[in-house]
PDB file of N, CA and C in Angstrom:
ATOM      1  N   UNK A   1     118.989 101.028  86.570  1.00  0.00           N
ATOM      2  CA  UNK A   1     119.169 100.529  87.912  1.00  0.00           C
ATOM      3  C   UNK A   1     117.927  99.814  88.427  1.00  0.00           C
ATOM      4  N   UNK A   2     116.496 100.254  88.247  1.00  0.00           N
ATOM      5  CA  UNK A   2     115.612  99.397  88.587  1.00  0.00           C
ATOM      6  C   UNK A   2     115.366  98.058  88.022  1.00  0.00           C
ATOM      7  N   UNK A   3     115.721  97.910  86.824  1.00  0.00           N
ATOM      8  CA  UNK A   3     115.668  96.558  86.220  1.00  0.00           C
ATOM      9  C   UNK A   3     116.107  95.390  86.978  1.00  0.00           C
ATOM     10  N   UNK A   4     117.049  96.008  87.677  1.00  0.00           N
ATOM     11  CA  UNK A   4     118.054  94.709  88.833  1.00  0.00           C
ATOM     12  C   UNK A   4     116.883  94.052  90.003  1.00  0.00           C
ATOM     13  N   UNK A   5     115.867  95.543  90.689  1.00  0.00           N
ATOM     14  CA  UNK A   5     115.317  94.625  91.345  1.00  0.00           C
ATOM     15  C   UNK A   5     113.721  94.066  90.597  1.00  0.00           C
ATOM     16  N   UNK A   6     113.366  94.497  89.710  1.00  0.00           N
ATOM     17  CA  UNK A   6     112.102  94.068  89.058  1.00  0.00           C
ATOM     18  C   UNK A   6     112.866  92.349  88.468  1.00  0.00           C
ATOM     19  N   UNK A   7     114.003  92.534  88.030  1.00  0.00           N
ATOM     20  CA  UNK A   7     114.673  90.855  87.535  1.00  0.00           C
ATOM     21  C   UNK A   7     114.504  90.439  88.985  1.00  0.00           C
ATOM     22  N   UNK A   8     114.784  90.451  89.946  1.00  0.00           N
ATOM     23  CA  UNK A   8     114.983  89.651  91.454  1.00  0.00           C
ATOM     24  C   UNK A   8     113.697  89.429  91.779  1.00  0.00           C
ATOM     25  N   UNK A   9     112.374  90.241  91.401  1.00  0.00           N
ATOM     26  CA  UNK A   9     111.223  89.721  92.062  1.00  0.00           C
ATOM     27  C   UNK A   9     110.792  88.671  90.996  1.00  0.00           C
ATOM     28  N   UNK A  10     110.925  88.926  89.663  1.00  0.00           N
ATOM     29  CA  UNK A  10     110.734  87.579  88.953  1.00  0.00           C
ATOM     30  C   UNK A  10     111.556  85.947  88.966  1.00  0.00           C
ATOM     31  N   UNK A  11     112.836  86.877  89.236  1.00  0.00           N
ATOM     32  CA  UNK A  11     113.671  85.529  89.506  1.00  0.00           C
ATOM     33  C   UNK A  11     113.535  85.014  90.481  1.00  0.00           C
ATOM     34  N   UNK A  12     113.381  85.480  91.614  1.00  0.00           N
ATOM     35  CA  UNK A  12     113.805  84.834  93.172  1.00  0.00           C
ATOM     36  C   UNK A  12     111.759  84.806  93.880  1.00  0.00           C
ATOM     37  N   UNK A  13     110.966  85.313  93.276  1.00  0.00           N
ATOM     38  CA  UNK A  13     109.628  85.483  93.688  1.00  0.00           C
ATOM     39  C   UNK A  13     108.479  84.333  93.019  1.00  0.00           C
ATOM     40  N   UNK A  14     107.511  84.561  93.550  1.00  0.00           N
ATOM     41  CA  UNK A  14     106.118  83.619  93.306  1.00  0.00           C
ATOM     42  C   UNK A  14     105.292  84.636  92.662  1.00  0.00           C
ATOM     43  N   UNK A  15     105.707  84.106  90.984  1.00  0.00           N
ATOM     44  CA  UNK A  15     104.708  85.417  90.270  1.00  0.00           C
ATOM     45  C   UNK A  15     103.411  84.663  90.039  1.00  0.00           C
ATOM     46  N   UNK A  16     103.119  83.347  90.140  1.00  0.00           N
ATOM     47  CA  UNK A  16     101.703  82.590  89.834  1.00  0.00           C
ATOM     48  C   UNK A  16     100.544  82.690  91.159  1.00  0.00           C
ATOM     49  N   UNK A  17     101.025  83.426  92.075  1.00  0.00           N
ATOM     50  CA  UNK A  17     100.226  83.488  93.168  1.00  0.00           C
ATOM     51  C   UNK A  17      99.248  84.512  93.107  1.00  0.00           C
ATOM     52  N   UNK A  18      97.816  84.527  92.865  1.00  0.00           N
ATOM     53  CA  UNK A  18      97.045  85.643  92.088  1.00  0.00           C
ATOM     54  C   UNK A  18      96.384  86.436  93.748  1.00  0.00           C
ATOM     55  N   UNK A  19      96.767  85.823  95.075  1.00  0.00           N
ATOM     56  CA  UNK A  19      96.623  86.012  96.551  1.00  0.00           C
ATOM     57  C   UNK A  19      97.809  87.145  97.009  1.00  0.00           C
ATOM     58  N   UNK A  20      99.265  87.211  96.234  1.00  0.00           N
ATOM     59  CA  UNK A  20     100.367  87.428  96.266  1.00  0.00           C
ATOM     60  C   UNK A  20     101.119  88.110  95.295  1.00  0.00           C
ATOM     61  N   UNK A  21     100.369  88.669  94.549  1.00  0.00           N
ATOM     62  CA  UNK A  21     101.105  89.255  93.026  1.00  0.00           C
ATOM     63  C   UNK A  21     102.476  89.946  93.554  1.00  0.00           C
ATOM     64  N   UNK A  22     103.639  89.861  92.088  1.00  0.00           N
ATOM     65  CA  UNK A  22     104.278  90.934  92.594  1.00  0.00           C
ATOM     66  C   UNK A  22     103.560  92.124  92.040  1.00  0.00           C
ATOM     67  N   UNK A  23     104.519  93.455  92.928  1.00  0.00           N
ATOM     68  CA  UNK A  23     103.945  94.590  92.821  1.00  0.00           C
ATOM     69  C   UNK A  23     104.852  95.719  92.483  1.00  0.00           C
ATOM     70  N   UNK A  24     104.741  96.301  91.788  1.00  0.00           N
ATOM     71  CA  UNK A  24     106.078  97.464  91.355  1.00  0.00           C
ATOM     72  C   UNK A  24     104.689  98.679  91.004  1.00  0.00           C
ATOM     73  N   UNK A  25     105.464  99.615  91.816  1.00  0.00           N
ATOM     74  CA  UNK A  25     104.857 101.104  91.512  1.00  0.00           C
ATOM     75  C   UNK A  25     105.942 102.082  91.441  1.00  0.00           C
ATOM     76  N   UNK A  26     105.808 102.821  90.607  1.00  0.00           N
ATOM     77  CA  UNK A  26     106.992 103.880  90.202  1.00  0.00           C
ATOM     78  C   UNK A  26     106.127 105.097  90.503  1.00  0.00           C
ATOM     79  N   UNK A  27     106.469 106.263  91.182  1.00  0.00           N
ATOM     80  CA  UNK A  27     105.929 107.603  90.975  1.00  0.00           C
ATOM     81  C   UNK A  27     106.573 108.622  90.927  1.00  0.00           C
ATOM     82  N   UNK A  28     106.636 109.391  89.528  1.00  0.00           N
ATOM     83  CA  UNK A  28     107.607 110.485  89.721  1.00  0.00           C
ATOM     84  C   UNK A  28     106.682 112.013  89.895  1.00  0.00           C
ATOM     85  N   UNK A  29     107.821 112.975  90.245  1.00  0.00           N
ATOM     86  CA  UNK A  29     107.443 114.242  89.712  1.00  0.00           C
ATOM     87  C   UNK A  29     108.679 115.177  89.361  1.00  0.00           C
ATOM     88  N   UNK A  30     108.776 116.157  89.644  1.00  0.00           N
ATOM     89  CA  UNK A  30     109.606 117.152  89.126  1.00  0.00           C
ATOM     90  C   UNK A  30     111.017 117.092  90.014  1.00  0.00           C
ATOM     91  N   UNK A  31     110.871 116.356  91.307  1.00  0.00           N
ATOM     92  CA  UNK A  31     111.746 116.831  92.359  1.00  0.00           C
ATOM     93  C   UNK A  31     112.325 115.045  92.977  1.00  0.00           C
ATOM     94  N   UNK A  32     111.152 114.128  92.951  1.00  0.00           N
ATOM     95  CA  UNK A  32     111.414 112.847  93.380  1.00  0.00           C
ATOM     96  C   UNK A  32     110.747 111.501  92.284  1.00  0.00           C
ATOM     97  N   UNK A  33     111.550 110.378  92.525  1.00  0.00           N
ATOM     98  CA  UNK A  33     111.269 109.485  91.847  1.00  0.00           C
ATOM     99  C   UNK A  33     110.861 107.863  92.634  1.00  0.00           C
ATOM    100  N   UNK A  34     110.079 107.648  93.211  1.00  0.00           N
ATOM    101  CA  UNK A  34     109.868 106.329  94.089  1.00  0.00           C
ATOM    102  C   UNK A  34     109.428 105.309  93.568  1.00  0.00           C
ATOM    103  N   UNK A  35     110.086 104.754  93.508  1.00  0.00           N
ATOM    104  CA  UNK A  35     109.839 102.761  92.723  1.00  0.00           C
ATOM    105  C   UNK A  35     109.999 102.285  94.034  1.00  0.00           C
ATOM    106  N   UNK A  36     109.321 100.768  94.057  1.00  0.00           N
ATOM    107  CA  UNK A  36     108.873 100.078  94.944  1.00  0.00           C
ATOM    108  C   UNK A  36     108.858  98.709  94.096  1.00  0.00           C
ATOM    109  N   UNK A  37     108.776  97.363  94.773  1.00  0.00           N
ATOM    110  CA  UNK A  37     109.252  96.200  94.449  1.00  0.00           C
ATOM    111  C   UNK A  37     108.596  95.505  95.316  1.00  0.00           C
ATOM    112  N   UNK A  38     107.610  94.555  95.830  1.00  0.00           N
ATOM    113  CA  UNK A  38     107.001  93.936  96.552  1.00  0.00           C
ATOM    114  C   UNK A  38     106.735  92.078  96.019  1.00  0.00           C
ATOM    115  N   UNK A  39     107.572  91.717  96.546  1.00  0.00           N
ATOM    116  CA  UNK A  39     106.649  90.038  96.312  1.00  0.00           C
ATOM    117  C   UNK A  39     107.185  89.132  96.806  1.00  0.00           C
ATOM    118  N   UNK A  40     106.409  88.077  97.197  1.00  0.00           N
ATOM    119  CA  UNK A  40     106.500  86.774  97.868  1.00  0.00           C
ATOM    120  C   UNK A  40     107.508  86.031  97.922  1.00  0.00           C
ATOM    121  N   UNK A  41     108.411  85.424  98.277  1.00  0.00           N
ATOM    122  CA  UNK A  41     109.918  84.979  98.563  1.00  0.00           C
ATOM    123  C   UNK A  41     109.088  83.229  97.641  1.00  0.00           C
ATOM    124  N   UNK A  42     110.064  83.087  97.144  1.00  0.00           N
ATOM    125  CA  UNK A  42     110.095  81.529  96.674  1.00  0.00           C
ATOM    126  C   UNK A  42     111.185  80.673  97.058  1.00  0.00           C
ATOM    127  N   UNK A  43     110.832  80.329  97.964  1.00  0.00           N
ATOM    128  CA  UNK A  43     112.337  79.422  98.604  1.00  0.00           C
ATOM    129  C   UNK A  43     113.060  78.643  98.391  1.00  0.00           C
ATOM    130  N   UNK A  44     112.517  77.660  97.525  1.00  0.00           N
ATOM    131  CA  UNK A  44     112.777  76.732  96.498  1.00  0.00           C
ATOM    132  C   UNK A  44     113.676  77.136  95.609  1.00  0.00           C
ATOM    133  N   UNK A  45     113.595  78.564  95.174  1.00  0.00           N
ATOM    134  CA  UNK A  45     114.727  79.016  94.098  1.00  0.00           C
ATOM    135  C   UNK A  45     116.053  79.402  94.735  1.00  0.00           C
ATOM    136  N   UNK A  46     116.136  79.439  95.435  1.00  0.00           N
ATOM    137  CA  UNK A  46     117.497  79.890  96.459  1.00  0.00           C
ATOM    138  C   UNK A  46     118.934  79.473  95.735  1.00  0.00           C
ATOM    139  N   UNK A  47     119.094  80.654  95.343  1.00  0.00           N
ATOM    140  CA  UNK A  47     120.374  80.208  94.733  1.00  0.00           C
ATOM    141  C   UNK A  47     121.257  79.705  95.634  1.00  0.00           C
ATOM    142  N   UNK A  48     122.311  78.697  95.624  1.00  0.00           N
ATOM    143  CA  UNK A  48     123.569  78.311  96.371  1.00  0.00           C
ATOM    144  C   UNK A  48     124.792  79.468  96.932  1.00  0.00           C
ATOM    145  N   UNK A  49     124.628  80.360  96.338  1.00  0.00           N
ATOM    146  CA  UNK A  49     125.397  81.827  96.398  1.00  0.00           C
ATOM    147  C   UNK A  49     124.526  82.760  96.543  1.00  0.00           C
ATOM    148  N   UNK A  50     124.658  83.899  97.359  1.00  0.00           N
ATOM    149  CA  UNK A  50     124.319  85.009  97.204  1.00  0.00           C
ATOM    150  C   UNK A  50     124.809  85.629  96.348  1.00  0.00           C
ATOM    151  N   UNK A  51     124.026  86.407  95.167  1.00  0.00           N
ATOM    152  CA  UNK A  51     124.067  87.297  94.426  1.00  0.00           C
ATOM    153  C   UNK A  51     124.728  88.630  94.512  1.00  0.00           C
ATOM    154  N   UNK A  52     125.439  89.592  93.812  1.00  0.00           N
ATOM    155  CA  UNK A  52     126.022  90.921  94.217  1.00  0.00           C
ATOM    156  C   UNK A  52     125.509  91.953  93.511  1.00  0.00           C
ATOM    157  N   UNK A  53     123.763  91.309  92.969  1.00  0.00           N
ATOM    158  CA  UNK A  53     123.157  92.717  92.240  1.00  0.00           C
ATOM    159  C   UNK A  53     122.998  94.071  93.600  1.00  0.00           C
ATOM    160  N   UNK A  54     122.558  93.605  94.375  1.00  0.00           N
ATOM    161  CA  UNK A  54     121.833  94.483  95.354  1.00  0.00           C
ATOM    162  C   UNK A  54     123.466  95.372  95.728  1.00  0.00           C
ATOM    163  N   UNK A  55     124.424  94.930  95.374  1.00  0.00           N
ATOM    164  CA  UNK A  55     125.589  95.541  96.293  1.00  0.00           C
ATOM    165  C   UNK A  55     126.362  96.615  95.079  1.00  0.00           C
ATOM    166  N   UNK A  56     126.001  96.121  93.486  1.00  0.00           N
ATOM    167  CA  UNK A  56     126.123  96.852  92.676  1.00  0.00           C
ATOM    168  C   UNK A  56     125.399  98.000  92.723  1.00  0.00           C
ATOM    169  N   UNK A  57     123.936  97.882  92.536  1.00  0.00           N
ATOM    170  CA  UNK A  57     122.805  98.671  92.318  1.00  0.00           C
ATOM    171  C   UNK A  57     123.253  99.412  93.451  1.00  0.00           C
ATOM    172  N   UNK A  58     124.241  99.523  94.844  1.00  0.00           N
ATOM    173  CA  UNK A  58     123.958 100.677  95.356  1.00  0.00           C
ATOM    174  C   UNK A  58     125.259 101.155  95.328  1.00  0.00           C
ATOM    175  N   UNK A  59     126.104 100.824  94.586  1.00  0.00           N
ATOM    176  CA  UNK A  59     127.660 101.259  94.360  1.00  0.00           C
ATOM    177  C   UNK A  59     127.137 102.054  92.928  1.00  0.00           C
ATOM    178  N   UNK A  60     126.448 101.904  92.104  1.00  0.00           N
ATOM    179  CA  UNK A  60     125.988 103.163  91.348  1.00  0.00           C
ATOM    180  C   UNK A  60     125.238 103.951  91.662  1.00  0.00           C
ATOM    181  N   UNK A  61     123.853 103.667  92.674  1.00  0.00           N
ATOM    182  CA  UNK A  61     123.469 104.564  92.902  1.00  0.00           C
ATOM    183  C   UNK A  61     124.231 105.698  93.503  1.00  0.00           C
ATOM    184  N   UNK A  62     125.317 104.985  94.353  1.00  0.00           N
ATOM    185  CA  UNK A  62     125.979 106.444  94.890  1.00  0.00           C
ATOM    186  C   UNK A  62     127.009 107.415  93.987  1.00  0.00           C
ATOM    187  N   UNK A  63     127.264 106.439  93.137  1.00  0.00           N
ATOM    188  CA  UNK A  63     128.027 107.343  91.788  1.00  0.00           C
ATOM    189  C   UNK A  63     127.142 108.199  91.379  1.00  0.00           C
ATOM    190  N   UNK A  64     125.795 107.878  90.933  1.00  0.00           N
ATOM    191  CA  UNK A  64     125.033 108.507  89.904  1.00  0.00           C
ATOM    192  C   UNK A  64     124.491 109.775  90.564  1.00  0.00           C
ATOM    193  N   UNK A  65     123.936 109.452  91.960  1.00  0.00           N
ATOM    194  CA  UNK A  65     123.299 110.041  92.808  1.00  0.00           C
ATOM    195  C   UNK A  65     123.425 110.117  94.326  1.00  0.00           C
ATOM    196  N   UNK A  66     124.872 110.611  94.532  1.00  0.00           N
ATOM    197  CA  UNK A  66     125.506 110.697  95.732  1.00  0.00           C
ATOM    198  C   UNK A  66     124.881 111.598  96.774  1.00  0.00           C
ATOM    199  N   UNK A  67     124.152 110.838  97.707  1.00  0.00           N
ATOM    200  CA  UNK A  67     123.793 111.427  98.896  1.00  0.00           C
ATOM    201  C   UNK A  67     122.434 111.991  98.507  1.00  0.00           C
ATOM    202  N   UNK A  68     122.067 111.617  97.377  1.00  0.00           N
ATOM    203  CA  UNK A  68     120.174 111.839  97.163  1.00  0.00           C
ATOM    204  C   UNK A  68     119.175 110.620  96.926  1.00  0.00           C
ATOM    205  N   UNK A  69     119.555 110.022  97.592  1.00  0.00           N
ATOM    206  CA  UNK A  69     118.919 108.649  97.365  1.00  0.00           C
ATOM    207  C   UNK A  69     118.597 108.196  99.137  1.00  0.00           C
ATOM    208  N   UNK A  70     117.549 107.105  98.609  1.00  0.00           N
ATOM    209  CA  UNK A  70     117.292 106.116  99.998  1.00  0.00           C
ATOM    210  C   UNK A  70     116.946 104.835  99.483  1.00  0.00           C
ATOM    211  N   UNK A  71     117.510 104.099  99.703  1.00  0.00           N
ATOM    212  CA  UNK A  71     117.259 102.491  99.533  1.00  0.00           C
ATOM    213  C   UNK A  71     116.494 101.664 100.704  1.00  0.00           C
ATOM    214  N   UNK A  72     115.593 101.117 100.838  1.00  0.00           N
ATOM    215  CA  UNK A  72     115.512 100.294 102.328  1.00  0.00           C
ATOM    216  C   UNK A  72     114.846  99.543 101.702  1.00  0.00           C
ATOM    217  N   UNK A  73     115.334  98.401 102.215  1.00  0.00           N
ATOM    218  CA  UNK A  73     114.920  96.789 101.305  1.00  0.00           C
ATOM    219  C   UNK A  73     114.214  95.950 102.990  1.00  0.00           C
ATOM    220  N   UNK A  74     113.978  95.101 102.917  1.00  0.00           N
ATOM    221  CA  UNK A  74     113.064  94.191 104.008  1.00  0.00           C
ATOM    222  C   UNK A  74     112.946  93.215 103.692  1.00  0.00           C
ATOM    223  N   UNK A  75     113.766  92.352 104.388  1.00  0.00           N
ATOM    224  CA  UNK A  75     113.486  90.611 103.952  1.00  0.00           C
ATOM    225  C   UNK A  75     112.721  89.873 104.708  1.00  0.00           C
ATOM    226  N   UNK A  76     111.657  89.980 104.712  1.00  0.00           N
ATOM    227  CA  UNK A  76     110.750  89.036 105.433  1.00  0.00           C
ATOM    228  C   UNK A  76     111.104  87.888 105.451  1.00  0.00           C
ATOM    229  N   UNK A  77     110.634  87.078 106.458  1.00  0.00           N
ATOM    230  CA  UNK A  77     110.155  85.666 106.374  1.00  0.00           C
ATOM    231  C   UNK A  77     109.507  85.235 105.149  1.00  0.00           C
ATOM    232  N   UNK A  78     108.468  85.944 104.884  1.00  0.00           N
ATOM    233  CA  UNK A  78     107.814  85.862 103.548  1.00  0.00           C
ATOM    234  C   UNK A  78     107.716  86.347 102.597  1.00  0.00           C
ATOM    235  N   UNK A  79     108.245  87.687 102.246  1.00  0.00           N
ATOM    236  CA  UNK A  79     108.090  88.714 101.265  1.00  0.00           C
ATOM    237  C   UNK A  79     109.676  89.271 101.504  1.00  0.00           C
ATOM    238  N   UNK A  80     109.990  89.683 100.043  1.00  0.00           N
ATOM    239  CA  UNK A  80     110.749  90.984  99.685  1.00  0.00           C
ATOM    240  C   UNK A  80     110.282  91.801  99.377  1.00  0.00           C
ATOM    241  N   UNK A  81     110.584  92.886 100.046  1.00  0.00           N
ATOM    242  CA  UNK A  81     110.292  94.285  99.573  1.00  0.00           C
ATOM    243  C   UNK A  81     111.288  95.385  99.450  1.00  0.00           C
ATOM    244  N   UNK A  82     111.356  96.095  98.264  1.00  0.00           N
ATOM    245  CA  UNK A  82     112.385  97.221  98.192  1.00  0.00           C
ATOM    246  C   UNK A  82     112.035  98.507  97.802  1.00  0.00           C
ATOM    247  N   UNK A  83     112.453  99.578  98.297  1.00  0.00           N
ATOM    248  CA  UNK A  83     111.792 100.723  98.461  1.00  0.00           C
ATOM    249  C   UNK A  83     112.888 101.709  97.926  1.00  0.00           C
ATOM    250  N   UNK A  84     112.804 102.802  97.015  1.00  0.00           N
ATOM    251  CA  UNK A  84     114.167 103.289  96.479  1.00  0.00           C
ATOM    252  C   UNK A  84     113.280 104.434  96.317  1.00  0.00           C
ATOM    253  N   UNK A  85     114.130 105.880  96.695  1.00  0.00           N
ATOM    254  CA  UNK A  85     113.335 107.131  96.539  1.00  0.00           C
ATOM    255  C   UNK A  85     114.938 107.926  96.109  1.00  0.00           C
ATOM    256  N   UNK A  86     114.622 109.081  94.773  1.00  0.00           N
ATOM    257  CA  UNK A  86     115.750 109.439  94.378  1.00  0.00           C
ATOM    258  C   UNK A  86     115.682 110.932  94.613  1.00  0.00           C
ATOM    259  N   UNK A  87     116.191 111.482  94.553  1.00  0.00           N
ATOM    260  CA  UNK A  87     115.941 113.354  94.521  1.00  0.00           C
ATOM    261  C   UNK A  87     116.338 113.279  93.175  1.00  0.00           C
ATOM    262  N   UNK A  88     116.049 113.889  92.149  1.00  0.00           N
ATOM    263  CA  UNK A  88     116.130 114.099  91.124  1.00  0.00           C
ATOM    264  C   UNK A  88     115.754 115.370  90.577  1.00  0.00           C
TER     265      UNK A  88
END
């Protein structure tokens, strides 16, 4: 499931910006799992369609992990950021 948004910050983001890197941090332990997704919007790439990863990725998360999860994503003006914490 994280692969979907680490592909979206490469696909849809400004990975040559060394001011702007993207940023992915994962931290687990015994009880929780928090990945994070941070980077710069590239506007230029804008697909003509909106995409239905983000609407998948949370139609499994709730299969996989019903009612132990938190998703909160943030579309800046300038940045995407996505924030996913699991109980595990």
């Amino acid at each position: 499931m994280l692969i979907s948004f680490v592909e979206n910050a490469f696909k849809h983001g400004v990975v040559n910006d060394p001011e702007n890197p993207v940023k992915i941090n994962i931290i687990a332990n015994q009880k929780i799992l928090h990945f994070s997704v941070i980077n710069k919007k590239n506007n230029q790439n804008k697909d003509a369609q909106g995409g239905v990863g983000l609407t998948n990725v949370e139609r499994r998360l709730q299969l996989v992990y019903p009612d132990r999860y938190k998703l909160n994503v943030v579309n800046s003006a300038t940045h995407y950021t996505c924030e996913l914490m699991i109980d595990i």
